[in-house]
Structure formats: C-alpha cells, structure tokens
PDB file of N, CA and C in Angstrom:
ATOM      1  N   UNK A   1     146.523  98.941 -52.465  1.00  0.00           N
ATOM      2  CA  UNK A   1     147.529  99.829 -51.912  1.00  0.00           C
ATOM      3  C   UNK A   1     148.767  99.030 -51.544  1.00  0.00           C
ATOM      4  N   UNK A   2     149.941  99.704 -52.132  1.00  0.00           N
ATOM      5  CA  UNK A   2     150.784  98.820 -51.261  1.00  0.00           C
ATOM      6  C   UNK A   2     152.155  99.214 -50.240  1.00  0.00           C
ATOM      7  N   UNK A   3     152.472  98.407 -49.234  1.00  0.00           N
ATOM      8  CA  UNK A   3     152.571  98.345 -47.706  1.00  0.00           C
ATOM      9  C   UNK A   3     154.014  98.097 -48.087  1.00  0.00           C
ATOM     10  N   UNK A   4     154.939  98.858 -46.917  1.00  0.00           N
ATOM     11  CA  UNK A   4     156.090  98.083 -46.515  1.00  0.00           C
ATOM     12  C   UNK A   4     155.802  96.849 -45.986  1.00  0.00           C
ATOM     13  N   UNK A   5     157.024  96.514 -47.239  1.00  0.00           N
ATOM     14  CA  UNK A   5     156.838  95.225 -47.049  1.00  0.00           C
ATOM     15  C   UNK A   5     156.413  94.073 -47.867  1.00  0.00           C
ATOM     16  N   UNK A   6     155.362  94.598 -48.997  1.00  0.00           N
ATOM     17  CA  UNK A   6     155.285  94.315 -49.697  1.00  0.00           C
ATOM     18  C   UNK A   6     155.803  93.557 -51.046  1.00  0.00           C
ATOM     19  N   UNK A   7     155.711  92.477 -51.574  1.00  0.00           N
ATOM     20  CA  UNK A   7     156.552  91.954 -52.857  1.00  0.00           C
ATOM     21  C   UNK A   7     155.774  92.682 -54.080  1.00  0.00           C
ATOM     22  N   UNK A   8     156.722  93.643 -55.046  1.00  0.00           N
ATOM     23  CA  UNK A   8     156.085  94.136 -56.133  1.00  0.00           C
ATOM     24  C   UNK A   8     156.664  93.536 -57.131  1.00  0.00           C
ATOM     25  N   UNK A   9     155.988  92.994 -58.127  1.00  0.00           N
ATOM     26  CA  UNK A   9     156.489  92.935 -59.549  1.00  0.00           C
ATOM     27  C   UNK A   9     156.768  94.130 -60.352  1.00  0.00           C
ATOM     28  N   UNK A  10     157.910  94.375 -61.151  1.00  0.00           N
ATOM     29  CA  UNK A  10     158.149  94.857 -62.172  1.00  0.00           C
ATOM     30  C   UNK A  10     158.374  94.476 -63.635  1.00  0.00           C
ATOM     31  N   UNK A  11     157.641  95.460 -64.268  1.00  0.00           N
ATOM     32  CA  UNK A  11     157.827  94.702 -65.931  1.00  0.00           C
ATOM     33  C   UNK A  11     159.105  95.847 -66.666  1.00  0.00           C
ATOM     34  N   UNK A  12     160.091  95.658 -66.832  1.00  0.00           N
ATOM     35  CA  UNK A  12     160.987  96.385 -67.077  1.00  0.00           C
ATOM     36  C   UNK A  12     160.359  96.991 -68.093  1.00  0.00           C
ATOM     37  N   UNK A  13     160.196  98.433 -68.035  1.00  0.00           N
ATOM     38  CA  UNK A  13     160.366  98.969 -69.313  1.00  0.00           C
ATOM     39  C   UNK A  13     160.562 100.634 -69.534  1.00  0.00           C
ATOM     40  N   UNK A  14     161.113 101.241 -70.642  1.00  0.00           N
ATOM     41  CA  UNK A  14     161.313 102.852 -70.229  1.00  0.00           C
ATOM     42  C   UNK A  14     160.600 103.304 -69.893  1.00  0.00           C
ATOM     43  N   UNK A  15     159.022 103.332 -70.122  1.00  0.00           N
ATOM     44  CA  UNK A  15     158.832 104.499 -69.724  1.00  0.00           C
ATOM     45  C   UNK A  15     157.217 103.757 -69.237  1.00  0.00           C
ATOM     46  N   UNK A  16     155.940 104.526 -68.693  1.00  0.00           N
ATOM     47  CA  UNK A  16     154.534 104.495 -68.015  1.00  0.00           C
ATOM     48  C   UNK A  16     154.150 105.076 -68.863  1.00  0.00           C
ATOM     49  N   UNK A  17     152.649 104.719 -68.510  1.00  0.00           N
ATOM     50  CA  UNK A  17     151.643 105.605 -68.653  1.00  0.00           C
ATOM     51  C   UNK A  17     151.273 106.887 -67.783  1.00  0.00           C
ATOM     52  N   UNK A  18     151.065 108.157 -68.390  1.00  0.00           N
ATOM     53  CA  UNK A  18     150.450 109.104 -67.124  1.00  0.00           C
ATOM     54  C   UNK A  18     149.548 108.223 -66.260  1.00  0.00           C
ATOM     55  N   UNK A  19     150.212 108.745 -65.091  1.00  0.00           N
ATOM     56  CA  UNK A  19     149.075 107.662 -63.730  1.00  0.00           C
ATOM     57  C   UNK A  19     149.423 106.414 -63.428  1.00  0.00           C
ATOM     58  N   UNK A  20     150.446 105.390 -64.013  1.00  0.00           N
ATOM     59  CA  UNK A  20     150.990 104.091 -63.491  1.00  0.00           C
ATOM     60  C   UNK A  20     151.745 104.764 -62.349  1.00  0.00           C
ATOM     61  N   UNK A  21     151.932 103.598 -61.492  1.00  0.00           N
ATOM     62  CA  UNK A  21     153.387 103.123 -61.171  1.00  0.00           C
ATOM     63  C   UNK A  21     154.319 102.624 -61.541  1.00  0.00           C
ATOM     64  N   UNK A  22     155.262 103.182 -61.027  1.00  0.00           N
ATOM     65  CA  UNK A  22     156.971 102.666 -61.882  1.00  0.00           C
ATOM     66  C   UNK A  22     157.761 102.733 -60.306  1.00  0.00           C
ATOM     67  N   UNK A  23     159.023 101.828 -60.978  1.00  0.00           N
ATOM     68  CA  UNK A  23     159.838 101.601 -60.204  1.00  0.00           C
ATOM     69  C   UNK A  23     161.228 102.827 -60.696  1.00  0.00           C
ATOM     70  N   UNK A  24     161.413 104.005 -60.287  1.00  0.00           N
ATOM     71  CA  UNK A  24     162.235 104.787 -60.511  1.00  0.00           C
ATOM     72  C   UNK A  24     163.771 105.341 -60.089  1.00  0.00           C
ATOM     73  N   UNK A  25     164.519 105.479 -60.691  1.00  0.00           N
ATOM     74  CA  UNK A  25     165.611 105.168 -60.141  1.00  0.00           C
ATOM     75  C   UNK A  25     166.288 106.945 -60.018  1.00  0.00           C
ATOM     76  N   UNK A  26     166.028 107.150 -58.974  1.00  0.00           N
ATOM     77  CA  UNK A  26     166.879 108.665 -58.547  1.00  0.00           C
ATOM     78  C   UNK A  26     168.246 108.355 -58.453  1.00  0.00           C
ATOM     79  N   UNK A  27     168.916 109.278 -58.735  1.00  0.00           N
ATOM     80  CA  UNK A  27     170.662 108.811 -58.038  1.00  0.00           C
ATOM     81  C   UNK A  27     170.789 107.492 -58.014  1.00  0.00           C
ATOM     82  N   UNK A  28     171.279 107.061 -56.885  1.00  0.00           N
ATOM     83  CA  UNK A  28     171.658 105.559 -56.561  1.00  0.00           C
ATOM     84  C   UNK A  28     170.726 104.673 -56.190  1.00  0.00           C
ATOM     85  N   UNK A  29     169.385 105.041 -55.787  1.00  0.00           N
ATOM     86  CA  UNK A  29     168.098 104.970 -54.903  1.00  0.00           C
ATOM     87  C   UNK A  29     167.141 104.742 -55.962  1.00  0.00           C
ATOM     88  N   UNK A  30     166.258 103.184 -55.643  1.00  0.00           N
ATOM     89  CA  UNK A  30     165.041 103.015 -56.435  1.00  0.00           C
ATOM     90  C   UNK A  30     163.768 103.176 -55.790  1.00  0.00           C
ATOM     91  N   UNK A  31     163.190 103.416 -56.286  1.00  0.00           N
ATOM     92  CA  UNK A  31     161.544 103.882 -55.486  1.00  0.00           C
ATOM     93  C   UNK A  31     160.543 104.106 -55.918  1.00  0.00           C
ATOM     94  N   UNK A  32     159.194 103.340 -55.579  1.00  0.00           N
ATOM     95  CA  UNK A  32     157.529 102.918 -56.060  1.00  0.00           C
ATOM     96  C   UNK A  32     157.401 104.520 -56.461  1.00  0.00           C
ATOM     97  N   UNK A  33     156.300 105.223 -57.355  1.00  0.00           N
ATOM     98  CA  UNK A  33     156.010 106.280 -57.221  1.00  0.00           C
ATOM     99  C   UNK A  33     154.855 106.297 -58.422  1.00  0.00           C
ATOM    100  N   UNK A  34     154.161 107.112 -58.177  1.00  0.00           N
ATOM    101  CA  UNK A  34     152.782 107.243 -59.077  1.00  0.00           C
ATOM    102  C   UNK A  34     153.485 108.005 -60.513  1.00  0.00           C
ATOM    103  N   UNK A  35     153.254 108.370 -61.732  1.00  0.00           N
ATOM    104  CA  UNK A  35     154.126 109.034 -62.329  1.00  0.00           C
ATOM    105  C   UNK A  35     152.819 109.956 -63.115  1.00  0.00           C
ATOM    106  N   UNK A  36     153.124 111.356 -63.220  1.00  0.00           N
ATOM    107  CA  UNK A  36     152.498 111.986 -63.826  1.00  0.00           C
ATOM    108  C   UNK A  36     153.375 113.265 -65.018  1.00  0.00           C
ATOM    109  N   UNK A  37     153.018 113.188 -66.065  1.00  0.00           N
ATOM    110  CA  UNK A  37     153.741 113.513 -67.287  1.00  0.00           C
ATOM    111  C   UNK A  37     153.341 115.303 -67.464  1.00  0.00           C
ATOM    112  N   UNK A  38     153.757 116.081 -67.841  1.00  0.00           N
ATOM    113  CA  UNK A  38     153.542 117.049 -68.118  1.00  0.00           C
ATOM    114  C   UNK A  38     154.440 117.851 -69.404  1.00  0.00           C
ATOM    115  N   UNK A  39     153.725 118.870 -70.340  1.00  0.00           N
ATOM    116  CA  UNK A  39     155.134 119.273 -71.090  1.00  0.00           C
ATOM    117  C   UNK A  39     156.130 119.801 -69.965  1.00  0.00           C
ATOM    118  N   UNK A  40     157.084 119.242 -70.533  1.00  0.00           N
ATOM    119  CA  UNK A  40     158.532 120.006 -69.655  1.00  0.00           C
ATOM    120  C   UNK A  40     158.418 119.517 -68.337  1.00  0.00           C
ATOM    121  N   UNK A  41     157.362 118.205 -67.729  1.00  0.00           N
ATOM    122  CA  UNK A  41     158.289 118.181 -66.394  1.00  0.00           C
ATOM    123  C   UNK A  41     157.509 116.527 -66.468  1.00  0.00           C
ATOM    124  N   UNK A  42     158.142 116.391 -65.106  1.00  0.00           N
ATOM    125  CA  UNK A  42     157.589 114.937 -64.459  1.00  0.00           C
ATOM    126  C   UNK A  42     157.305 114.840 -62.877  1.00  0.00           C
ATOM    127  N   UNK A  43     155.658 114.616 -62.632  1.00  0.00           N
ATOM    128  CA  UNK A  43     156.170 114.427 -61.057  1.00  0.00           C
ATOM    129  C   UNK A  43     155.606 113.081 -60.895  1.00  0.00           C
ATOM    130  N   UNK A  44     156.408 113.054 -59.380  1.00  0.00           N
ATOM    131  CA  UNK A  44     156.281 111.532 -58.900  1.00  0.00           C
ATOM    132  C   UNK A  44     155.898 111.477 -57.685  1.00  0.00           C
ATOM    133  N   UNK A  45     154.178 111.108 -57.348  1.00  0.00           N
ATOM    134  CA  UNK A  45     153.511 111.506 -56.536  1.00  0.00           C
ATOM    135  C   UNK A  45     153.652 110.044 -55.854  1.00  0.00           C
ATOM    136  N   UNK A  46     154.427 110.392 -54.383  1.00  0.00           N
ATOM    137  CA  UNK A  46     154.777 109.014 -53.331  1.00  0.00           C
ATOM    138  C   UNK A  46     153.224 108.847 -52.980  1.00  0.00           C
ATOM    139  N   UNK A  47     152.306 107.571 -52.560  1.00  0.00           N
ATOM    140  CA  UNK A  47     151.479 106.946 -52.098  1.00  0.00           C
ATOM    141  C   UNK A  47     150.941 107.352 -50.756  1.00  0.00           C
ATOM    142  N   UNK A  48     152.284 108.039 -50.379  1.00  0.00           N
ATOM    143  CA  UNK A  48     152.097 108.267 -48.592  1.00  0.00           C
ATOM    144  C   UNK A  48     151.591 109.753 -48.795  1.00  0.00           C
ATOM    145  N   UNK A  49     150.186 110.543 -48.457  1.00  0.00           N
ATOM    146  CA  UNK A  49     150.374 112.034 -48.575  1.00  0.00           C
ATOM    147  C   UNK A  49     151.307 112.927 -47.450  1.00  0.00           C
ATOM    148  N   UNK A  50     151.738 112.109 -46.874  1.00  0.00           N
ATOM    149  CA  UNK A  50     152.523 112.889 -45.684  1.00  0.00           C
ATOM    150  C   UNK A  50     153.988 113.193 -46.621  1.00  0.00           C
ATOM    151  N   UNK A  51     154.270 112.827 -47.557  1.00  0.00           N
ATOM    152  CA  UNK A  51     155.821 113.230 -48.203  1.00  0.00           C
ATOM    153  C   UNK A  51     155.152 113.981 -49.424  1.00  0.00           C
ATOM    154  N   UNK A  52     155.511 114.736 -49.693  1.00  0.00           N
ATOM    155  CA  UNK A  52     155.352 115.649 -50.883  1.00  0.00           C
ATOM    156  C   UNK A  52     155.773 115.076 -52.181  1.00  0.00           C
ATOM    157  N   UNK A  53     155.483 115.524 -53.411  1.00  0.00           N
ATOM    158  CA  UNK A  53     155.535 115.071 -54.743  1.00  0.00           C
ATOM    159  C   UNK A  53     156.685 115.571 -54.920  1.00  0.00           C
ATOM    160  N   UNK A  54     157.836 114.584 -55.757  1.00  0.00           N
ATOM    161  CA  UNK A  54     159.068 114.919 -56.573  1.00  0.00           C
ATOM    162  C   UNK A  54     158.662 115.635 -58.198  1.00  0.00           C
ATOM    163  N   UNK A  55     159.506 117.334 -57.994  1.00  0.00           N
ATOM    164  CA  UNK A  55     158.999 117.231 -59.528  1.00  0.00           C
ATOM    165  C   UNK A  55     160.350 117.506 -60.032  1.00  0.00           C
ATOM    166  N   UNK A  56     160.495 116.930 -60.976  1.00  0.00           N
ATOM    167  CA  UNK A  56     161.447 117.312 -62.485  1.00  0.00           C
ATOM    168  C   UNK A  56     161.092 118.184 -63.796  1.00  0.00           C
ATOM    169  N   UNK A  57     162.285 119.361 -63.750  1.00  0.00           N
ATOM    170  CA  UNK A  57     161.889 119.761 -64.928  1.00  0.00           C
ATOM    171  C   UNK A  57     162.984 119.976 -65.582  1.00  0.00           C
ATOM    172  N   UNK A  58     163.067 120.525 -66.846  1.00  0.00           N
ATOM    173  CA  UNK A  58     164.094 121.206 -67.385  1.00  0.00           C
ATOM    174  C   UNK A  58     165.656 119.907 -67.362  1.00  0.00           C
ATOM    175  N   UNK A  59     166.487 120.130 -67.124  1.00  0.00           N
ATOM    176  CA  UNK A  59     167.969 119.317 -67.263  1.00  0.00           C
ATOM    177  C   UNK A  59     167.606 118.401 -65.859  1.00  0.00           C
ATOM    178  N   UNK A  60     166.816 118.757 -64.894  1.00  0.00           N
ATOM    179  CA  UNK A  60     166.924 117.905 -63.455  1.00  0.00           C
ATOM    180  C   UNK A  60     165.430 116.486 -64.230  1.00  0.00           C
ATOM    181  N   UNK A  61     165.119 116.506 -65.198  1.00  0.00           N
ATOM    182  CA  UNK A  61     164.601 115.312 -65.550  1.00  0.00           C
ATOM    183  C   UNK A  61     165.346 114.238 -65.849  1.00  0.00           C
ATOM    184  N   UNK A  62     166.831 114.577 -66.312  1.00  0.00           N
ATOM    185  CA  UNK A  62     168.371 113.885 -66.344  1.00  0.00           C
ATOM    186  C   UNK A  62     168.616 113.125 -64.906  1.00  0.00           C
ATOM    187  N   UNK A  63     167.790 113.553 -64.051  1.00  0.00           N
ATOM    188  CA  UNK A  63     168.250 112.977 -62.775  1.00  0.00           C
ATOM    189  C   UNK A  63     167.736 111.918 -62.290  1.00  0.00           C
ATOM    190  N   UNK A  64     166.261 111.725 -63.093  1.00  0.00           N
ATOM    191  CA  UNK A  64     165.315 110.691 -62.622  1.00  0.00           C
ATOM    192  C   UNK A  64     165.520 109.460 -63.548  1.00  0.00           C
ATOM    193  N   UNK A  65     164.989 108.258 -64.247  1.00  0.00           N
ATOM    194  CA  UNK A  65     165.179 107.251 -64.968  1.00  0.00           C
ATOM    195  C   UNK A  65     163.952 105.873 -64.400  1.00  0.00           C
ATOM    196  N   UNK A  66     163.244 106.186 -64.951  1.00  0.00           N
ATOM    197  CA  UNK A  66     161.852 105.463 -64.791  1.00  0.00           C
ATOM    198  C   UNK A  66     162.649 103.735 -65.263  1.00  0.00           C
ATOM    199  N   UNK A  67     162.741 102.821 -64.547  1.00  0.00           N
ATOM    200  CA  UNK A  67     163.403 101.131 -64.781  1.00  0.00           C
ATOM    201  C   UNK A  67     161.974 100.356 -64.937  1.00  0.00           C
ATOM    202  N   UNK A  68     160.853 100.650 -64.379  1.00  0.00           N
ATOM    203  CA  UNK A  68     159.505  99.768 -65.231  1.00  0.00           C
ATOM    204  C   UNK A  68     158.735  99.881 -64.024  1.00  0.00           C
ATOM    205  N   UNK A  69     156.974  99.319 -65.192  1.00  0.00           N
ATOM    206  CA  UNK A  69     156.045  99.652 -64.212  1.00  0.00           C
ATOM    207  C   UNK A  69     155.889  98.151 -63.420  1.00  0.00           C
ATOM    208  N   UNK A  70     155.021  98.661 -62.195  1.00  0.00           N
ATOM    209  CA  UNK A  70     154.934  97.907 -61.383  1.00  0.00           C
ATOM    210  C   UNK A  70     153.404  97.160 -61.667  1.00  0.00           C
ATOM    211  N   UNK A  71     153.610  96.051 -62.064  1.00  0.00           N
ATOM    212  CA  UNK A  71     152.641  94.881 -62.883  1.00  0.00           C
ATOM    213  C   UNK A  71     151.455  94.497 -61.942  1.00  0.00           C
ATOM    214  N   UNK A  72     152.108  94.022 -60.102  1.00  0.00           N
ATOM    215  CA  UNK A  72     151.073  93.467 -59.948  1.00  0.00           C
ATOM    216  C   UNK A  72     152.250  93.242 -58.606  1.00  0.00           C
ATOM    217  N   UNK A  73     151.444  93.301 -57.053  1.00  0.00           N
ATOM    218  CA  UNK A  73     152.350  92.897 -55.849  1.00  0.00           C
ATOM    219  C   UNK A  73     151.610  92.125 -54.698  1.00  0.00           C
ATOM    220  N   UNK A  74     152.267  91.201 -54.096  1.00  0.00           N
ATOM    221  CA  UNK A  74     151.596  90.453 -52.713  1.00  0.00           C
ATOM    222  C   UNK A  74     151.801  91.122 -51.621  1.00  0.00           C
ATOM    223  N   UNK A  75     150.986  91.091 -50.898  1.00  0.00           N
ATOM    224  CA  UNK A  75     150.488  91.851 -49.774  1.00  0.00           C
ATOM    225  C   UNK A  75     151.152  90.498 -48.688  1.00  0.00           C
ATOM    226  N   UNK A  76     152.640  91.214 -48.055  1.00  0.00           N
ATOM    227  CA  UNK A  76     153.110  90.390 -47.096  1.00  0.00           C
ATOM    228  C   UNK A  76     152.492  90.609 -45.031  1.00  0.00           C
ATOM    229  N   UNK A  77     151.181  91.758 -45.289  1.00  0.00           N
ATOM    230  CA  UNK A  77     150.847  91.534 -44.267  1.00  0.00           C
ATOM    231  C   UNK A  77     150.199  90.467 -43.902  1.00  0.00           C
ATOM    232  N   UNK A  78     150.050  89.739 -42.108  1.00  0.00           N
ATOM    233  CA  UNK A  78     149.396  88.904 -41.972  1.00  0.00           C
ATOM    234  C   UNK A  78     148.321  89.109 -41.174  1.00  0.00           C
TER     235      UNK A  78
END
C-alpha cells in the first residue's frame, strides 16, 4: 500500500493495464490512482475509500492523460 509520503517509481508510458496504477495527469494536477477501463469510459479508483472514484466518459476522457505506471515505491515511514 502506499502512504503519504511515499517515493514511487514511474515507468513512463501511455497507457496501463485494467487494474495498474498510473501516475495521471488531470488538468494541471498529477495523481497515484488505480485505473479501470471500460467501453466508453475510464475510472480512477483513489486507494483511500473515503474519496470516491473519478469517472470519465465521452469528450471528459480528453481531460484525463495517464503519464505511466507506477513500477515499484519505498515506504518512507519509520
């Protein structure tokens, strides 16, 4: 699982697998997120269940831009 705070690797690349993590780039804003594929949409299920899933469909999939999955991260708790 991983923690604020955390160091994640990324392997740049367009796009996941249904069910990786990726490093995704909304608007101006990048952010960890589980990715799940569907015809016609995309959601991006945050780690935390207390925030709800981002979904994209239709022209608002234009809004999201998957920058690569997340390879492998150190756990900066002590």
């Amino acid at each position: 699982r991983i923690l604020d705070g955390d160091i994640v690797y990324i392997r740049k690349q367009p796009d996941v697998e249904n069910g990786e993590i990726a490093a995704v780039l909304i608007g101006d804003e990048a952010t960890l997120k589980r990715v799940y594929k569907y015809p016609g949409q995309v959601v991006l299920q945050p780690a935390n269940p207390k925030y709800a899933p981002m979904i994209y469909a239709g022209e608002s999939i234009n809004d999201m831009r998957i920058l690569g999955k997340a390879v492998f991260f150190v756990s900066m708790v002590k």
